[in-house]
PDB file of N, CA and C in Angstrom:
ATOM      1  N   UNK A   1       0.808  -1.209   0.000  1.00  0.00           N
ATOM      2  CA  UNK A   1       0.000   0.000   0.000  1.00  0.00           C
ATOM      3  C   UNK A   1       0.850   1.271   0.000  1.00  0.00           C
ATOM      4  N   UNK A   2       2.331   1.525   0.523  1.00  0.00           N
ATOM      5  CA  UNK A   2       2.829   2.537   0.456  1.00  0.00           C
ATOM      6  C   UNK A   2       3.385   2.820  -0.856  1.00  0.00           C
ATOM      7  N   UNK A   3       3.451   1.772  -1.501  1.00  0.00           N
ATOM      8  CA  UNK A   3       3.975   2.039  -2.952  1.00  0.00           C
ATOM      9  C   UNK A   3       3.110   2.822  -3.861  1.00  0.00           C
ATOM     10  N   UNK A   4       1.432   2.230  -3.365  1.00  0.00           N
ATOM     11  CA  UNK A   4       0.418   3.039  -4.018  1.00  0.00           C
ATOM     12  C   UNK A   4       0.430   4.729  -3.851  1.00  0.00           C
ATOM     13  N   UNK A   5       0.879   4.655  -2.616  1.00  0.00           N
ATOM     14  CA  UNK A   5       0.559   6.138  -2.129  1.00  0.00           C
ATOM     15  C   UNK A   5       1.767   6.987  -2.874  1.00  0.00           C
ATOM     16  N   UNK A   6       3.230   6.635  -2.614  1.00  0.00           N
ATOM     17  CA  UNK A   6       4.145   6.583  -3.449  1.00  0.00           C
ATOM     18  C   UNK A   6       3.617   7.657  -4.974  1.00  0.00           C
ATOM     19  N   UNK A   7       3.304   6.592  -5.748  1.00  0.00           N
ATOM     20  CA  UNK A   7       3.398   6.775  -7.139  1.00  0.00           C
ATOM     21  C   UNK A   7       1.847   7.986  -6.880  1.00  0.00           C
ATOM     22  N   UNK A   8       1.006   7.831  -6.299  1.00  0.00           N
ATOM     23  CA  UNK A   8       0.209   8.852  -6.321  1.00  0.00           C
ATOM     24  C   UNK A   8       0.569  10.048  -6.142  1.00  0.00           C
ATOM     25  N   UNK A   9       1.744  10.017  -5.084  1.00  0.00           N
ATOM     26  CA  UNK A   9       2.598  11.390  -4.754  1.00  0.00           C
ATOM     27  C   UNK A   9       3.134  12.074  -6.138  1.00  0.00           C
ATOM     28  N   UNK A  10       3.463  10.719  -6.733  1.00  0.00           N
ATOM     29  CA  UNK A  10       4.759  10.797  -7.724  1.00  0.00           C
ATOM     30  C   UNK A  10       3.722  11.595  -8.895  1.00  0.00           C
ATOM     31  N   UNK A  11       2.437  11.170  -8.897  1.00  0.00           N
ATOM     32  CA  UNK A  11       1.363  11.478 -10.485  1.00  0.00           C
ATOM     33  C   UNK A  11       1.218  12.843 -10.139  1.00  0.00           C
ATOM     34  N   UNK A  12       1.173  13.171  -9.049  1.00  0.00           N
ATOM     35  CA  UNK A  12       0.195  14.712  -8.584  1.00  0.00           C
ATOM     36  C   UNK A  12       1.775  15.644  -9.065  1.00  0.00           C
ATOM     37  N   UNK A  13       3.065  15.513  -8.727  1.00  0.00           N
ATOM     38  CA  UNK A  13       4.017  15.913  -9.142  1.00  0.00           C
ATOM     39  C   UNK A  13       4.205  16.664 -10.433  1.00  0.00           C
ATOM     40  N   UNK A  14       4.356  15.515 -10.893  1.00  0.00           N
ATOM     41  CA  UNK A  14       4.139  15.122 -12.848  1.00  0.00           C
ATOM     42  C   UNK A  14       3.459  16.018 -12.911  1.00  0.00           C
ATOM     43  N   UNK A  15       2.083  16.002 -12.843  1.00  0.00           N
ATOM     44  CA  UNK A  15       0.510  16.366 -12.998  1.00  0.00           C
ATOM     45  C   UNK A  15       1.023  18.156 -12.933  1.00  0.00           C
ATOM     46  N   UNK A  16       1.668  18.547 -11.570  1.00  0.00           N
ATOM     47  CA  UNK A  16       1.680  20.243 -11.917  1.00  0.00           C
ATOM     48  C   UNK A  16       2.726  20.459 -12.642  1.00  0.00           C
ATOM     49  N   UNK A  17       4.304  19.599 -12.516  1.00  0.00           N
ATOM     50  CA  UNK A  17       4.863  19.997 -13.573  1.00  0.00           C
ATOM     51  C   UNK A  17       4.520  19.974 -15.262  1.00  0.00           C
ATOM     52  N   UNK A  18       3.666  19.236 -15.800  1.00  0.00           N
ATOM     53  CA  UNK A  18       2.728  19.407 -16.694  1.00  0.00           C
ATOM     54  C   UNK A  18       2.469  20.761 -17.096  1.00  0.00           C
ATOM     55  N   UNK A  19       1.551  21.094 -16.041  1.00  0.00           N
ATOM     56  CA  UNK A  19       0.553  22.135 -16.020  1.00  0.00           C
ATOM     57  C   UNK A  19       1.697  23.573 -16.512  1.00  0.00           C
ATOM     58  N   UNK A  20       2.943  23.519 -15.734  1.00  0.00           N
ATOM     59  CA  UNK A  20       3.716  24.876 -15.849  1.00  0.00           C
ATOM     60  C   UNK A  20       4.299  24.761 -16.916  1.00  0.00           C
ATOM     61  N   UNK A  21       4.661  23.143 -17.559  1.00  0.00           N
ATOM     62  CA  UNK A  21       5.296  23.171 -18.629  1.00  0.00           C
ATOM     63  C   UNK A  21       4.127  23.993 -19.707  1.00  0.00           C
ATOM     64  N   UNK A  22       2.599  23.835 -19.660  1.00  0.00           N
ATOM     65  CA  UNK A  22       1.756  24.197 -20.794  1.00  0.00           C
ATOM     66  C   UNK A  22       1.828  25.414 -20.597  1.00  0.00           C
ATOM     67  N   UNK A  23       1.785  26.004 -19.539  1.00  0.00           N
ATOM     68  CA  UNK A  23       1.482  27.407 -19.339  1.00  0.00           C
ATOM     69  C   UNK A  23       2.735  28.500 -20.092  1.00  0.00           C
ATOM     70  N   UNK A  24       4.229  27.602 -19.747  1.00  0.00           N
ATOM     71  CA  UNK A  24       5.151  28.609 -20.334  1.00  0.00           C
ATOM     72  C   UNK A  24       5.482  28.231 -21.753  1.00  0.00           C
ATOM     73  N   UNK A  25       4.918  26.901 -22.025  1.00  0.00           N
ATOM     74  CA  UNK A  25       5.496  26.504 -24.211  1.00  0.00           C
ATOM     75  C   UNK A  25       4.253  26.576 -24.777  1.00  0.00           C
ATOM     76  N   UNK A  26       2.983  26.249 -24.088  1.00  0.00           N
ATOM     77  CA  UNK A  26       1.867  25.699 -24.969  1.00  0.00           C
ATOM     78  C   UNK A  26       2.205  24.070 -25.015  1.00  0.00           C
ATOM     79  N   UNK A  27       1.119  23.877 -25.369  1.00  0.00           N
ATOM     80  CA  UNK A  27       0.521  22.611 -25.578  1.00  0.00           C
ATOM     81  C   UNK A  27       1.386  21.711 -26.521  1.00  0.00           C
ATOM     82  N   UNK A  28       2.153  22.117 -27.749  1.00  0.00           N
ATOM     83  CA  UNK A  28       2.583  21.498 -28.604  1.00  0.00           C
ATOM     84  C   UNK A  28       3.985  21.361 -28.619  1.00  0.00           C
ATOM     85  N   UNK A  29       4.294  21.747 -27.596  1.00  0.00           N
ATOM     86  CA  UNK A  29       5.976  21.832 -27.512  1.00  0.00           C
ATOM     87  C   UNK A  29       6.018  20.476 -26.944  1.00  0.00           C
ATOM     88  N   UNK A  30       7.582  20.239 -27.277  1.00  0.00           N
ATOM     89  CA  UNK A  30       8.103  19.062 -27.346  1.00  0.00           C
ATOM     90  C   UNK A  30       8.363  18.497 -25.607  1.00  0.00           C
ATOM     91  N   UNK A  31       8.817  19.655 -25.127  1.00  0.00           N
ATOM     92  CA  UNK A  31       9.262  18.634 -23.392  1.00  0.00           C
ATOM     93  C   UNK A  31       7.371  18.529 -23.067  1.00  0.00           C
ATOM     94  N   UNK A  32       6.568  19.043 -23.231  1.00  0.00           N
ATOM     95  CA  UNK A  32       5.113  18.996 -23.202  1.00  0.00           C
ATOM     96  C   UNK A  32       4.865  17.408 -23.268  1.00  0.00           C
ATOM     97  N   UNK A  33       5.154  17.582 -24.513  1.00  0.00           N
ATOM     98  CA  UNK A  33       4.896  16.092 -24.561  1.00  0.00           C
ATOM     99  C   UNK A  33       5.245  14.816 -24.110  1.00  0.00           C
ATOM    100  N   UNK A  34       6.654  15.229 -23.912  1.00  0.00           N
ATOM    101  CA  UNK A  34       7.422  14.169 -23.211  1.00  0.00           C
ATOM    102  C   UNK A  34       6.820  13.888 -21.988  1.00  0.00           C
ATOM    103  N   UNK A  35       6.703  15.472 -21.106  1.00  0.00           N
ATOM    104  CA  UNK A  35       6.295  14.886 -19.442  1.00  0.00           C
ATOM    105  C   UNK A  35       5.064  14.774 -19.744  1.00  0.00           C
ATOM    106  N   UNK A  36       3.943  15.003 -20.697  1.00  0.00           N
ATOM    107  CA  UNK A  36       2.775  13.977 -20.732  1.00  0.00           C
ATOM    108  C   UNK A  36       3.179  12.700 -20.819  1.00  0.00           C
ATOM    109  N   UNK A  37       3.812  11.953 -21.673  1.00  0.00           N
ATOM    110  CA  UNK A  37       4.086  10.488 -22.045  1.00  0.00           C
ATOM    111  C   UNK A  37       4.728  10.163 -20.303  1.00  0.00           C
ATOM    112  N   UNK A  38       5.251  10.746 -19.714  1.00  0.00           N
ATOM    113  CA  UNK A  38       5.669  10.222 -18.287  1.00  0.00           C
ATOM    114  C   UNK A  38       4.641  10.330 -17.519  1.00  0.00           C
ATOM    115  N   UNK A  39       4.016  11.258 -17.429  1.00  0.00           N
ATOM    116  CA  UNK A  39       2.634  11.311 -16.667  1.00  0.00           C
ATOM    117  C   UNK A  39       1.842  10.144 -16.994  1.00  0.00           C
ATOM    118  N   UNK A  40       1.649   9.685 -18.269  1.00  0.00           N
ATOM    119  CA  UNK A  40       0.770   8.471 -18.534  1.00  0.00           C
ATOM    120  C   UNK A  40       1.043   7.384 -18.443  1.00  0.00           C
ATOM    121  N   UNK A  41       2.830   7.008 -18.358  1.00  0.00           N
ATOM    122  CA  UNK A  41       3.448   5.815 -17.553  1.00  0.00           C
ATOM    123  C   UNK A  41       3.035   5.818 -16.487  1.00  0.00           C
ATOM    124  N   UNK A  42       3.378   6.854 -15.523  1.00  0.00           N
ATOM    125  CA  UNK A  42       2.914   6.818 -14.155  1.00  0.00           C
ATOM    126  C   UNK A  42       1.620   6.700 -13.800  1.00  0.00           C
ATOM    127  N   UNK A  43       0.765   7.018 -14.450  1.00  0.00           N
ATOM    128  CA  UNK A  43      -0.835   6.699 -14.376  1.00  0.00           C
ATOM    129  C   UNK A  43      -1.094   5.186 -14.485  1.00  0.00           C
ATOM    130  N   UNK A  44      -0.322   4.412 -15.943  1.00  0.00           N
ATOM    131  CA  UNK A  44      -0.383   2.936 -15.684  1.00  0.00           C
ATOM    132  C   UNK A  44       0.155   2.213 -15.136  1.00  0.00           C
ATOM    133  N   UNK A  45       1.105   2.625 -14.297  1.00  0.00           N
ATOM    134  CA  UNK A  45       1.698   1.817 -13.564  1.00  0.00           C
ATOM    135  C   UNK A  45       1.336   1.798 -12.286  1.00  0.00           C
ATOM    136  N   UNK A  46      -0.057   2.880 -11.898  1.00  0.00           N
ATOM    137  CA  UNK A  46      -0.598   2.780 -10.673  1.00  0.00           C
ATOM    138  C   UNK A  46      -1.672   2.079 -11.270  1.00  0.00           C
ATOM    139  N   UNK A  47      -2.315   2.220 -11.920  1.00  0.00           N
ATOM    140  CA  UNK A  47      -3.111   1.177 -12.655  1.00  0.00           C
ATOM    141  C   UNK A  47      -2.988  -0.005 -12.711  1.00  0.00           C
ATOM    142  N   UNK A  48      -2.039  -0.925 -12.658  1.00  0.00           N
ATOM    143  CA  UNK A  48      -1.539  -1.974 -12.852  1.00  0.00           C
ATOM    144  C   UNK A  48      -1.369  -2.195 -11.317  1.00  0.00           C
ATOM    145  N   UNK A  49      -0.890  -1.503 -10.488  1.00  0.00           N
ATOM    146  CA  UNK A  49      -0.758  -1.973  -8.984  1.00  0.00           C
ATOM    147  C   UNK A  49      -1.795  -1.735  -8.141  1.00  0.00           C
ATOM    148  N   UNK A  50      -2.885  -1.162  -8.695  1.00  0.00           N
ATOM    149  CA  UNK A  50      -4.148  -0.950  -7.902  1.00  0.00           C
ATOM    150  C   UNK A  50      -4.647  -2.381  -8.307  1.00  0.00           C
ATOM    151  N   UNK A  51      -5.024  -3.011  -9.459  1.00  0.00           N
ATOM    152  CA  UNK A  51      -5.679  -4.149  -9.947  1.00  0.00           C
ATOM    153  C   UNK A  51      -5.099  -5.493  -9.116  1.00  0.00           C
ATOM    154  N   UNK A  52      -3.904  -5.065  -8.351  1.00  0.00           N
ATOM    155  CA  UNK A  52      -3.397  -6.586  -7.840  1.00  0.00           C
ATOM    156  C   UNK A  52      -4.262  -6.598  -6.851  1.00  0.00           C
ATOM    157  N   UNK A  53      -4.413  -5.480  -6.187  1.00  0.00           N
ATOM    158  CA  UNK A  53      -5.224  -5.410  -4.983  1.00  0.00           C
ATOM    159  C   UNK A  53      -6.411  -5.657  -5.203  1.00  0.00           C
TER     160      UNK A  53
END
């Protein structure tokens, strides 16, 4: 269970660095995209460890 909480810490992270990355490139810039594609690892990989439970 702490691992869950863990990676939840870890998504909400991601999640605002996201947010500042859109705010200062826009949407279509390239590190944009990247820390989306990490944000959405980290989303399935809590995904995947919620389902064991």
């Amino acid at each position: 269970m702490r691992e869950i909480k863990q990676i939840k810490d870890h998504i909400e992270q991601n999640r605002q660095h996201l947010r500042r990355l859109v705010e200062k490139h826009g949407m279509n810039d390239d590190k944009v995209l990247k820390q989306s594609m990490v944000l959405d690892e980290l989303i399935n990989k809590y995904i995947r460890l919620i389902e064991k439970y």
